[in-house]
Every structure is written in structure tokens, then in C-alpha cells.
N, C-alpha and C. Protein backbone atom coordinates (compact mmCIF):
# COMPACT_ATOMS: atom_id res chain seq x y z
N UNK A 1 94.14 87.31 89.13
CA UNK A 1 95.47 87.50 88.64
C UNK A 1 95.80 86.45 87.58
N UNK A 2 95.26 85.49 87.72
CA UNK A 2 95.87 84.11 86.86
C UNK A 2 95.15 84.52 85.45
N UNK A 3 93.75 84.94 85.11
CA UNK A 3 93.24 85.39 84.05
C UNK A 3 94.14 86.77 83.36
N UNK A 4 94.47 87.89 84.20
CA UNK A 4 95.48 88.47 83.65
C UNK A 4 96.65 88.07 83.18
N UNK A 5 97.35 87.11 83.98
CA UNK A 5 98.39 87.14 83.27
C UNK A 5 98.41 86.15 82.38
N UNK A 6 97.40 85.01 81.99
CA UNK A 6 97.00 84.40 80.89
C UNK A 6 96.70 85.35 79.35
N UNK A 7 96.49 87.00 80.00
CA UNK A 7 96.09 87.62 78.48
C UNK A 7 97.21 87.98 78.14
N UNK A 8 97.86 88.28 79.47
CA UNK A 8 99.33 88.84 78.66
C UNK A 8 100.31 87.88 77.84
N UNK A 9 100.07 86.54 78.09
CA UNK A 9 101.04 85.58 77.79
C UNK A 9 99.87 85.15 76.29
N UNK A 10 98.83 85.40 76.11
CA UNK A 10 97.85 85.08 75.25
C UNK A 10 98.45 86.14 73.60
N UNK A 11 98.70 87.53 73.73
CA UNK A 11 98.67 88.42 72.88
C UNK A 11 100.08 88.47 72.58
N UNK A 12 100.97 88.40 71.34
CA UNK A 12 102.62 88.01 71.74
C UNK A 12 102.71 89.91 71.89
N UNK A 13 101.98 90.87 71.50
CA UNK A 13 102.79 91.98 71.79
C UNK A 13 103.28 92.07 73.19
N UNK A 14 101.79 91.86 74.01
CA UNK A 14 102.45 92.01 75.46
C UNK A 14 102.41 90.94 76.06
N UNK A 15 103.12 89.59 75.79
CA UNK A 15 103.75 88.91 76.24
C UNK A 15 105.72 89.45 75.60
N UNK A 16 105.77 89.62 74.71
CA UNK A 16 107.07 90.42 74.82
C UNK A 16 107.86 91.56 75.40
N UNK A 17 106.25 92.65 75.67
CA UNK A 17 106.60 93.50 76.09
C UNK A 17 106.80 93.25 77.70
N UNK A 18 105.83 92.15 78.24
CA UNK A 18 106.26 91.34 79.79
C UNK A 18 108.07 90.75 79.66
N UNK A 19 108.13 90.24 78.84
CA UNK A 19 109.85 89.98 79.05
C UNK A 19 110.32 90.78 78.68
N UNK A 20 110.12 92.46 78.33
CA UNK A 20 111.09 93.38 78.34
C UNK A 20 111.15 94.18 79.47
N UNK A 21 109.95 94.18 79.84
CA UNK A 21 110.00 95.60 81.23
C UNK A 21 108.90 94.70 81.99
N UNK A 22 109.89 94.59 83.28
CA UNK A 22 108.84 93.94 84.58
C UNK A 22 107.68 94.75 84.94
N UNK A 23 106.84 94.17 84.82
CA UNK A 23 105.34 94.07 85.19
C UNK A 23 104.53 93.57 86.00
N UNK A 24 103.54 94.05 87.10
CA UNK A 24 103.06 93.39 87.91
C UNK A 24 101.24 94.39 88.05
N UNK A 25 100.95 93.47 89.16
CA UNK A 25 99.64 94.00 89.56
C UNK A 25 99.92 93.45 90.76
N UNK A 26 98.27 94.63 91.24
CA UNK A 26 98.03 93.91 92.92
C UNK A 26 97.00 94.73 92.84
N UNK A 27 96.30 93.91 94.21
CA UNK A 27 94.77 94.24 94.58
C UNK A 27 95.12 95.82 95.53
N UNK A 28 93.66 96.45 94.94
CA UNK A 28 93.72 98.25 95.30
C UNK A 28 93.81 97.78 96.79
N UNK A 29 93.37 97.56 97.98
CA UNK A 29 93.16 97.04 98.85
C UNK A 29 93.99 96.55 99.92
N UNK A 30 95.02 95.61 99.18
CA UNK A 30 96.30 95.29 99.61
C UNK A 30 97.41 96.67 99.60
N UNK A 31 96.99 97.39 98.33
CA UNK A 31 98.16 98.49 98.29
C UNK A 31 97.61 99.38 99.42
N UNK A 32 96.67 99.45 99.27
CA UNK A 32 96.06 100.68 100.21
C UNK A 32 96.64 100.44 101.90
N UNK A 33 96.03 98.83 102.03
CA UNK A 33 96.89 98.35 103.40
C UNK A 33 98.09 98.16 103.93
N UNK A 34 98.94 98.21 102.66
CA UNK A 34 100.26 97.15 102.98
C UNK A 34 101.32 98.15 102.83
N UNK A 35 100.84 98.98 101.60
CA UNK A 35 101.13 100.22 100.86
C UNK A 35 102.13 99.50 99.55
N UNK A 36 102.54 100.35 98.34
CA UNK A 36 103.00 99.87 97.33
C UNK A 36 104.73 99.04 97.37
N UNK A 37 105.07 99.37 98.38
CA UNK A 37 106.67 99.08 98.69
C UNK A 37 106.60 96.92 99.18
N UNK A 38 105.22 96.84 100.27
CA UNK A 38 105.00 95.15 100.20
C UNK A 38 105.16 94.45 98.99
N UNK A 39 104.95 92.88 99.19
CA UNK A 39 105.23 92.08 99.05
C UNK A 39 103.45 91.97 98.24
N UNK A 40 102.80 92.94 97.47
CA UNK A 40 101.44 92.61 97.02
C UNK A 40 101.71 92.83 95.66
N UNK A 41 102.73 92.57 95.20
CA UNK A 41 102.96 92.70 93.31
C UNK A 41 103.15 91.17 93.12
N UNK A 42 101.98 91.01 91.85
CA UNK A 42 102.31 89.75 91.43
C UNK A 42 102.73 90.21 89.72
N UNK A 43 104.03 89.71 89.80
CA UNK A 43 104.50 89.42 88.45
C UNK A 43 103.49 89.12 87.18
N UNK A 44 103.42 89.71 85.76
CA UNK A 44 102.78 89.25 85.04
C UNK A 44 103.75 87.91 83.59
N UNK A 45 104.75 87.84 84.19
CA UNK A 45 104.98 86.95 83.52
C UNK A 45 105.08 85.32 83.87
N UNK A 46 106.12 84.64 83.58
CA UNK A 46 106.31 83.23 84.41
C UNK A 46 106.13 83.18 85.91
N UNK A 47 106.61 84.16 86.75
CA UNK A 47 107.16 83.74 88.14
C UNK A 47 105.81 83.63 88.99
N UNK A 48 106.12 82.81 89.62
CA UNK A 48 104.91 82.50 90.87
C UNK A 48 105.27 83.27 92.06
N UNK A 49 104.36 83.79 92.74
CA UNK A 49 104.22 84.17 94.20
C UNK A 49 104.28 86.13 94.55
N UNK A 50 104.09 86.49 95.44
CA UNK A 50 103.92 88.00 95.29
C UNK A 50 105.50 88.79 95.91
N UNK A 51 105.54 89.50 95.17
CA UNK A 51 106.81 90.24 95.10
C UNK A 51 106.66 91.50 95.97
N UNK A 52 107.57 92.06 96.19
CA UNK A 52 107.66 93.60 96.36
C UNK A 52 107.75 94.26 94.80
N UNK A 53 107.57 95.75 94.63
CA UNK A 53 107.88 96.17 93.07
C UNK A 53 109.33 95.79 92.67
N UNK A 54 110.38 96.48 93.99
CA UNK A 54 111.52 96.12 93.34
C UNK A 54 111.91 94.85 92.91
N UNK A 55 111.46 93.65 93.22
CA UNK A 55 111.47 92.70 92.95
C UNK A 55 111.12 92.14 91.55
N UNK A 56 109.88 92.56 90.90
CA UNK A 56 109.13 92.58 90.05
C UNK A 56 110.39 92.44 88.77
């Protein structure tokens, strides 16, 4: 995750397009387990720690 969101903050298109519309990822694995509504979205911009989507 830390290499992703280093590219996004790397390229200014989508580091702008990260401070326009919240963005996240998570491991297939976690979604599959936890399902997409947990706490397995990590933000791709500044914020630290794993979110739910709505959160994102």
C-alpha cells in the first residue's frame, strides 16, 4: 500500500485527482473475508490507518 500511494502522490494528475474524489484500496482477501463495508480501505492520500469505504 505505501508504494501505491507514493505513485499517486508521485504523478500530480492523480495526486489531484486523490484530493478530489476519495480513493482507497484493500487486499482481495481481506474484502473477500471482512467483505467491502470493513474497516480494509486504506486511503490513497495523506491519512493513515484503514477505513471503512464510507469513510474513505
Amino acid at each position: 500500500m505505501a508504494d501505491l500511494r507514493a505513485l499517486v502522490r508521485e504523478h500530480p494528475a492523480t495526486a489531484r485527482f486523490a484530493e478530489e474524489v476519495p480513493s482507497g484500496a484493500a487486499v482481495l482477501e481481506e474484502l473477500e473475508t471482512q467483505g467491502a463495508s470493513a474497516a480494509v480501505w486504506w486511503p490513497l492520500d495523506d491519512r493513515v490507518g484503514r477505513r471503512s469505504w464510507m469513510e474513505l
